[in-house]
Protein backbone atom coordinates (compact mmCIF):
# COMPACT_ATOMS: atom_id res chain seq x y z
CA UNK A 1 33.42 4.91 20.82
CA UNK A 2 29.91 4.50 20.39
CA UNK A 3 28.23 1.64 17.81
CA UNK A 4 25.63 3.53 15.83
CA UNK A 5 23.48 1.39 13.38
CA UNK A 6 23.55 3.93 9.79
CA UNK A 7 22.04 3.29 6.73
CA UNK A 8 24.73 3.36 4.27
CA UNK A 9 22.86 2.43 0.79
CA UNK A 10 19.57 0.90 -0.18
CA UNK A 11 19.93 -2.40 -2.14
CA UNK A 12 16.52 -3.39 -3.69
CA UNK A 13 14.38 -4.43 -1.28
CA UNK A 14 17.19 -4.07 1.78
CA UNK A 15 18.95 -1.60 3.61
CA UNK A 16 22.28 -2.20 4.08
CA UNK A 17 23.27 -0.98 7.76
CA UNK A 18 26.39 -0.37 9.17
CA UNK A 19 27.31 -1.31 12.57
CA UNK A 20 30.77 -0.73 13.90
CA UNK A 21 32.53 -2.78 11.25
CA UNK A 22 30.03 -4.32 9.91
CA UNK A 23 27.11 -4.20 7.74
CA UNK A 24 23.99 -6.36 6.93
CA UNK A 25 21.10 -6.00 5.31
CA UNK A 26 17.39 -5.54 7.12
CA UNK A 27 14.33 -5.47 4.75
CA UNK A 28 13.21 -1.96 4.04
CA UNK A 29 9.36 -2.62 5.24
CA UNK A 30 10.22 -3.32 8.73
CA UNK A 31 11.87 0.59 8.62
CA UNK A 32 9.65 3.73 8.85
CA UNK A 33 8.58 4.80 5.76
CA UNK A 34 11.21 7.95 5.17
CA UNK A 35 14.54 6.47 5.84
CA UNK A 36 17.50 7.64 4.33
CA UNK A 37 21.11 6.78 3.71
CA UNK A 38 23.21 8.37 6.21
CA UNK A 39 19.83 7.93 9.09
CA UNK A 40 21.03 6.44 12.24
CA UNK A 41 18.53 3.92 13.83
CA UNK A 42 17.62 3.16 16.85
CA UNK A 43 16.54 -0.53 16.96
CA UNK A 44 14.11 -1.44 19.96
CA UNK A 45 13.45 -5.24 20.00
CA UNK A 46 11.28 -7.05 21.81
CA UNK A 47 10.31 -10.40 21.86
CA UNK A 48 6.96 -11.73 21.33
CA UNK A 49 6.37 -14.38 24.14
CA UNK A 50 2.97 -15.51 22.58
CA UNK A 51 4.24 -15.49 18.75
CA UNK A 52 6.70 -17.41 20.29
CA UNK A 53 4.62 -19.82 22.15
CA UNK A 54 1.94 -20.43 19.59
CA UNK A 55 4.63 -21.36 16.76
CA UNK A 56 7.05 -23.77 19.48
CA UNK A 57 3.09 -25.55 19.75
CA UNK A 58 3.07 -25.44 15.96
CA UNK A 59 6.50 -27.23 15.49
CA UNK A 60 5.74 -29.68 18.78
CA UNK A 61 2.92 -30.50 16.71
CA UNK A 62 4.74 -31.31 13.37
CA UNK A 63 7.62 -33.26 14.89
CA UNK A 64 5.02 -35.46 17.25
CA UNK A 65 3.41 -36.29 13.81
CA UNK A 66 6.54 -37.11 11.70
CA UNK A 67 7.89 -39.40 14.76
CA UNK A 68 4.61 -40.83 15.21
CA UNK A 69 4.81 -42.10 11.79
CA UNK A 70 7.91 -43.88 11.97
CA UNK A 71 6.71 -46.02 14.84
């Protein structure tokens, strides 16, 4: 049987998704604007190789510093 990601109920700022058996919650303002309980979604990630990049440069950056310090 297929998995189908459904909204089943809107918890403040969360949507609480059901997937198979389970369910977890996935902020509202990363969903299109009409969603409603009962919608199924279809989830399309993809990963940001740049975001990615840039922020493992950031973190380099902070760890070099904090073990630099402790020579």
């Amino acid at each position: 049987m297929e998995k189908l990601c459904i909204i089943d109920r809107f918890e403040g700022e969360y949507a609480v998704i059901e997937y198979g058996d389970i369910s977890f919650s996935f902020p509202k303002d990363l969903l299109p604007m009409h969603v409603n309980e009962g919608d199924v979604l279809d989830f399309n990630v993809i990963v940001n190789t740049d975001k990615t990049l840039e922020r493992s440069k950031v973190i380099r950056a902070k760890m070099d510093r904090v073990f630099k310090d402790e020579d």
